[in-house]
Protein backbone atom coordinates (compact mmCIF):
# COMPACT_ATOMS: atom_id res chain seq x y z
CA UNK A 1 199.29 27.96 104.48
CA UNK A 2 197.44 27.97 107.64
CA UNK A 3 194.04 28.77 107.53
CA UNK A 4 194.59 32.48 108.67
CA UNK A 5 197.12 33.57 106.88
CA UNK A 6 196.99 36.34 104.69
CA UNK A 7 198.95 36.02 101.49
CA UNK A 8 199.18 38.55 98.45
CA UNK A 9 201.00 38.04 94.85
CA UNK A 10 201.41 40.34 92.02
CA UNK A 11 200.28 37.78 88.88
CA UNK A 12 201.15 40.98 86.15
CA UNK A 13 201.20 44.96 86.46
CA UNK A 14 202.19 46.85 83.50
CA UNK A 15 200.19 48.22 80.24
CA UNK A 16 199.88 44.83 78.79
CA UNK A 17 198.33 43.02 81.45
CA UNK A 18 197.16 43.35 84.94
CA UNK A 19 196.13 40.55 87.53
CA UNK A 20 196.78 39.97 91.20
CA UNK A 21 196.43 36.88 93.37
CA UNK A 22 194.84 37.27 96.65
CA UNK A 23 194.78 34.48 99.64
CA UNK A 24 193.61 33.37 102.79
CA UNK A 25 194.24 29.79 104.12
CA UNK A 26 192.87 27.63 101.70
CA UNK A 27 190.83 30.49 99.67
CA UNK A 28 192.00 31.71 96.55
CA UNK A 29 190.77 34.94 94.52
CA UNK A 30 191.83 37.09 91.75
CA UNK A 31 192.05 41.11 91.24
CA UNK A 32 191.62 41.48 87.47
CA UNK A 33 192.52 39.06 84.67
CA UNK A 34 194.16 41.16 82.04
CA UNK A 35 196.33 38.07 81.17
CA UNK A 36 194.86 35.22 79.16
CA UNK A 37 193.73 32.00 80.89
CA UNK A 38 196.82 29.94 79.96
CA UNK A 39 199.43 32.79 81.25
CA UNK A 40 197.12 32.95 84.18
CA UNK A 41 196.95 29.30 84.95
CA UNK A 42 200.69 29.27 84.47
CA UNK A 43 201.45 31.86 87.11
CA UNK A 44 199.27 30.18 89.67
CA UNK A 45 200.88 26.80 89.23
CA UNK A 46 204.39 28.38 89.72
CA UNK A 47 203.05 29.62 93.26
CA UNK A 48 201.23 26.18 94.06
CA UNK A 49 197.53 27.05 92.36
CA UNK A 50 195.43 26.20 90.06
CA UNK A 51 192.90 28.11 88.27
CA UNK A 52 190.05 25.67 90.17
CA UNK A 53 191.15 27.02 93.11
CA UNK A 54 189.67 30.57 92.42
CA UNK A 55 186.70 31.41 94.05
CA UNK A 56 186.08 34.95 92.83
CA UNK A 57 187.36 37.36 89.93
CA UNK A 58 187.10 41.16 91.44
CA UNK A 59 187.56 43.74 88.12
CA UNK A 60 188.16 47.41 88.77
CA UNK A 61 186.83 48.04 84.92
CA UNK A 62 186.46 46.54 81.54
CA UNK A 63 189.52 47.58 79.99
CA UNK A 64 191.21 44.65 77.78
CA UNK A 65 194.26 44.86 80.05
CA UNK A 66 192.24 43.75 83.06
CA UNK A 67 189.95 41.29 81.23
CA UNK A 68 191.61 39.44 78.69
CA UNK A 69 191.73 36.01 80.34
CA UNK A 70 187.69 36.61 81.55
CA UNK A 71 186.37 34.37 79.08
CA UNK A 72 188.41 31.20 79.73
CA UNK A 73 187.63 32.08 83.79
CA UNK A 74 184.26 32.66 83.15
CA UNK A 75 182.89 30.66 80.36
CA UNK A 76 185.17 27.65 80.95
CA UNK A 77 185.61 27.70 84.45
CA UNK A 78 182.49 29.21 85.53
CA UNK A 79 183.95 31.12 88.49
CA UNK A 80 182.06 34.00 89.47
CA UNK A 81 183.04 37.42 88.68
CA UNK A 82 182.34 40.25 90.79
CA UNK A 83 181.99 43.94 89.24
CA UNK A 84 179.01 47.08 88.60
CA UNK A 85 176.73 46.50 85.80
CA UNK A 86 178.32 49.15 84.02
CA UNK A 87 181.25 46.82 83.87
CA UNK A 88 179.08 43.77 83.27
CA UNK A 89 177.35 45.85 80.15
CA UNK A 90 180.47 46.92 78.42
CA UNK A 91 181.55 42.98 78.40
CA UNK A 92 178.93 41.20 77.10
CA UNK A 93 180.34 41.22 74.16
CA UNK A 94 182.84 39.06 75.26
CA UNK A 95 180.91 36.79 77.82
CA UNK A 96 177.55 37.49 77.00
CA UNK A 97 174.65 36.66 79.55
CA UNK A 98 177.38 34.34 81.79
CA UNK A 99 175.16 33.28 84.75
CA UNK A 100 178.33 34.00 87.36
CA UNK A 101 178.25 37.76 87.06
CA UNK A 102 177.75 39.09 90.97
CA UNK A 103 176.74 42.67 90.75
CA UNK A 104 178.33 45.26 93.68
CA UNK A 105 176.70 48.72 93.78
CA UNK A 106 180.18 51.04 93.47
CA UNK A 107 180.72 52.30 96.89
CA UNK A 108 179.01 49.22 98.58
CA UNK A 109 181.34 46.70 101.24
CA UNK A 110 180.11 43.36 101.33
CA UNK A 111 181.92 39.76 101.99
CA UNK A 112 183.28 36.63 99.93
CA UNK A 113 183.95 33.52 102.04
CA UNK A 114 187.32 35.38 104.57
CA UNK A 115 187.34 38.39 102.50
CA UNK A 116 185.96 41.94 102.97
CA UNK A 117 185.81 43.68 100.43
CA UNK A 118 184.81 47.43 100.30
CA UNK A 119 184.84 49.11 96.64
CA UNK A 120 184.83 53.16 95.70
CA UNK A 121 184.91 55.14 92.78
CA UNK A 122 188.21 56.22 91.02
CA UNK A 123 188.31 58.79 87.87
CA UNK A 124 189.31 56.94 85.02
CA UNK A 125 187.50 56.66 81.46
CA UNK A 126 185.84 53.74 81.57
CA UNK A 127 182.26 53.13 82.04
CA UNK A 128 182.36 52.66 86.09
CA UNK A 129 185.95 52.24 87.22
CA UNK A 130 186.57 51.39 91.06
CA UNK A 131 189.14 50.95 93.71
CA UNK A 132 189.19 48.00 96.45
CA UNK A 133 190.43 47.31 99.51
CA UNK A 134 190.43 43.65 100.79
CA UNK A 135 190.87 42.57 104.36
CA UNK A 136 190.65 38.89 106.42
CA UNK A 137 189.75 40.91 109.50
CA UNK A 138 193.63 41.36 110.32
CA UNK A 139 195.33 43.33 107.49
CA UNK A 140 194.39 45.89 104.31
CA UNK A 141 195.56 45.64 100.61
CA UNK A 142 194.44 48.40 99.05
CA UNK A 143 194.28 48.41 94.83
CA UNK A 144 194.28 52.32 92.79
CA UNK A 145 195.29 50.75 89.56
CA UNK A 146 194.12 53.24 86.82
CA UNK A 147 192.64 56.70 87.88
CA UNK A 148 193.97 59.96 86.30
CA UNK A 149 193.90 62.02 90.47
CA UNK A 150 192.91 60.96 93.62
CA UNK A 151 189.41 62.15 94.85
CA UNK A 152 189.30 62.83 98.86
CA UNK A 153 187.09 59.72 99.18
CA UNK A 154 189.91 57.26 97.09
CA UNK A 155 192.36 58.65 99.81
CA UNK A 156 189.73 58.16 102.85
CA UNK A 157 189.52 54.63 101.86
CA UNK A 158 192.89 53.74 101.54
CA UNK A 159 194.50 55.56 103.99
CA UNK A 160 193.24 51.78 106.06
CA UNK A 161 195.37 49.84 104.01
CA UNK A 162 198.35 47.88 105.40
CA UNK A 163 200.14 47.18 101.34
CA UNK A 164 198.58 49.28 98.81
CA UNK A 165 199.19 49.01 94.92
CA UNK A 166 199.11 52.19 93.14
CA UNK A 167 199.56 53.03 89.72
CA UNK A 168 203.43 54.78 88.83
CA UNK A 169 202.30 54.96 84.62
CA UNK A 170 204.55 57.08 83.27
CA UNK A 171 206.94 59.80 83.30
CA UNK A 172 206.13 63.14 81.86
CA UNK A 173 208.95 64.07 79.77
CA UNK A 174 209.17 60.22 78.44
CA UNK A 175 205.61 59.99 77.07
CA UNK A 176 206.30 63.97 75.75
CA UNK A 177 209.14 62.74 73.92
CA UNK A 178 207.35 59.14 72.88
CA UNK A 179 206.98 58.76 68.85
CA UNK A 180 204.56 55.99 69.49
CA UNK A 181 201.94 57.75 70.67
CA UNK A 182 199.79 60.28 68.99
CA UNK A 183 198.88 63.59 70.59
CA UNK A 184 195.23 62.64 71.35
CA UNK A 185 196.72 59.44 72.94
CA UNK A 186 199.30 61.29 75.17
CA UNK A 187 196.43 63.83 76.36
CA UNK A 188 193.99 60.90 77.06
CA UNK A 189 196.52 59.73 79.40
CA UNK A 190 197.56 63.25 80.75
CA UNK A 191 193.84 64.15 81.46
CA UNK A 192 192.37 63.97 84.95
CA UNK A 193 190.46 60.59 84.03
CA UNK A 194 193.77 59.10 82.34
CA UNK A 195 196.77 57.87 84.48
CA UNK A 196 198.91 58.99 87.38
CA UNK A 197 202.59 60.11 86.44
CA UNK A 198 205.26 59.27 88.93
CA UNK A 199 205.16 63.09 90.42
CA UNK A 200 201.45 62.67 90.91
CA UNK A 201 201.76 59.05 91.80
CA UNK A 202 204.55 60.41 94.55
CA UNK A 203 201.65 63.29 96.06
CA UNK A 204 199.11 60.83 96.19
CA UNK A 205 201.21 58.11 98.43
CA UNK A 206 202.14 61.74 100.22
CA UNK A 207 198.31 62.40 101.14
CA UNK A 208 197.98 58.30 102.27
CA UNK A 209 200.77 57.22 103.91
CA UNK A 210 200.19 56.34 107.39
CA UNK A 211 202.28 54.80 110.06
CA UNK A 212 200.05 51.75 108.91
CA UNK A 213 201.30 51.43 105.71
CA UNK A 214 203.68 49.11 105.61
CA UNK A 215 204.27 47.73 101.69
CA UNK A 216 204.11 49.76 98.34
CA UNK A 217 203.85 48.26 95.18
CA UNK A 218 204.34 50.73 92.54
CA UNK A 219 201.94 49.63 89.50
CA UNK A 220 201.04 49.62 86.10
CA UNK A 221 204.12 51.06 84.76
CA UNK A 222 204.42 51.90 80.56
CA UNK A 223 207.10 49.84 79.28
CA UNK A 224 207.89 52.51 76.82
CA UNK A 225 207.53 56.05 78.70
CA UNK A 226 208.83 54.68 82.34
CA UNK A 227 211.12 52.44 84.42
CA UNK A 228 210.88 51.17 88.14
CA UNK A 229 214.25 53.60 88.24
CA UNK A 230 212.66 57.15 87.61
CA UNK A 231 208.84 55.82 89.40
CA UNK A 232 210.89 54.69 92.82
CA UNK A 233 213.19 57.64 92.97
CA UNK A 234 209.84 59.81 92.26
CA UNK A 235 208.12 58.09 95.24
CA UNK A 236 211.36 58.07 97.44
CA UNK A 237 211.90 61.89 97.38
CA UNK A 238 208.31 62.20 98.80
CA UNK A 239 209.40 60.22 101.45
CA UNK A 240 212.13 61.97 102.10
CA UNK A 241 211.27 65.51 102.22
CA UNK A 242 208.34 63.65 104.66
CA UNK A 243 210.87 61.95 106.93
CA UNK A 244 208.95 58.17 106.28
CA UNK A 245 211.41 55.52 106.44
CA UNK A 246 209.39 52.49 107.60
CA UNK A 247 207.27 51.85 103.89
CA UNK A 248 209.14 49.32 102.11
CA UNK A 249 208.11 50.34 98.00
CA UNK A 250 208.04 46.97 95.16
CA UNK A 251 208.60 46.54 91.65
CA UNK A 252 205.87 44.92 89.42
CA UNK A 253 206.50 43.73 86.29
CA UNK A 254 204.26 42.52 83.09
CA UNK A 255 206.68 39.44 82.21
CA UNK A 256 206.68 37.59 86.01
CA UNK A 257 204.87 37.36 89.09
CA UNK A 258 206.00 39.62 92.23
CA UNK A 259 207.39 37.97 95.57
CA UNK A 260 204.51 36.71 97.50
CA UNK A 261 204.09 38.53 100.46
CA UNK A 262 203.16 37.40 103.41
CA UNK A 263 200.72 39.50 105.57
């Protein structure tokens, strides 16, 4: 790669596990690490990394499927990981007083070696759950993995982004009709700090999409109350009924690593 180019890889999206690759010439950095070290490790080799590569770990909350591979990153790799101290609080169980936490204030932009970051609240129920968007100056990837709606300021800030990931969790008359799930379960994830359906993943790409927008990857589908089948056609009939032809929309999946795309 040269040493401005902007590449972006889907690691894992799905219920069980959620990590993205982000990089920029020689600069390497993670989005979450909701698998565990050695699937993580594995993923990166397949695309030419390792896990020394990594500069940074960015987590949008402490949820296990975001976090499960932090303490091989963190304790055995020592690479820094970048969150709120809510965040930090709710996993020191698990990492305890690592010295390579790097504390954001939620709404704050700062910089990591090529890459801008800007973070913003999203409603989800965790202790301090955020959005990003990440840009080399160039080009936008915007990440609204969990939230249960879209607040104005979520769809301010990623209206900028070039390739946006957005959570597609579930459809509604699946997870009605799921026996897995008890009722307090399915209204946890109904409730307006729970998950997007595929309808209200579909309104919320209808109140972003912008002639910039250029890549969708639909995210963090349920491999029980979903499929990419029902989330695309959701998204596509948004499109549709708003004439937008020019937004290419992705699958992610929990068992393999996305296409790398280059920005």
């Amino acid at each position: 790669m040269s040493e401005d180019s902007f590449r972006f890889t889907i690691l894992a999206s799905g219920s069980s596990g959620n990590c993205a690759l982000l990089e920029i010439g020689s600069e390497a950095f993670l989005v979450d690490a909701g698998l565990s070290g050695k699937k993580i490790g594995e993923r990166l080799e397949s695309l030419g990394r390792s896990l020394e590569e990594i500069r940074a770990v960015f987590l949008t909350h402490e949820h296990s499927d975001h976090t499960l591979g932090l303490p091989v990153l963190a304790r055995r790799r020592k690479i820094p990981v970048y969150c709120n101290e809510a965040t930090a609080r709710a996993l020191q169980g698990e990492l305890g007083d690592y010295e390579g936490w790097r504390f954001f204030e939620t709404g704050s932009s700062f910089q990591v070696g090529s890459l801008s970051v800007v973070t913003f609240p999203v409603p989800h129920d965790a202790y301090e759950p955020v959005g990003f968007t990440f840009s080399n100056g160039k080009r936008t990837v915007g990440f609204l993995t969990d939230l249960g709606f879209a607040t104005k300021l979520v769809v301010e800030r990623v209206r900028q982004a070039d390739v946006l990931v957005l959570e597609a969790n579930h459809d509604l008359e699946l997870l009605k009709l799921d026996q897995k799930r008890p009722w307090s379960v399915k209204q946890r994830i109904l409730a307006r700090h729970g998950h997007l359906s595929n309808e209200a993943a579909a309104e919320v790409v209808g109140q972003i999409v912008t002639q910039k927008l250029t890549d969708l990857f639909l995210g963090h589908l349920s491999e029980d109350c979903n499929s990419h089948e029902l989330a695309e056609a959701a998204v596509q009939r948004k499109f549709n009924e708003m004439g937008v032809t020019h937004v290419r929309i992705h699958r992610t999946y929990s068992t393999q690593a996305t296409p790398s795309l280059l920005l």
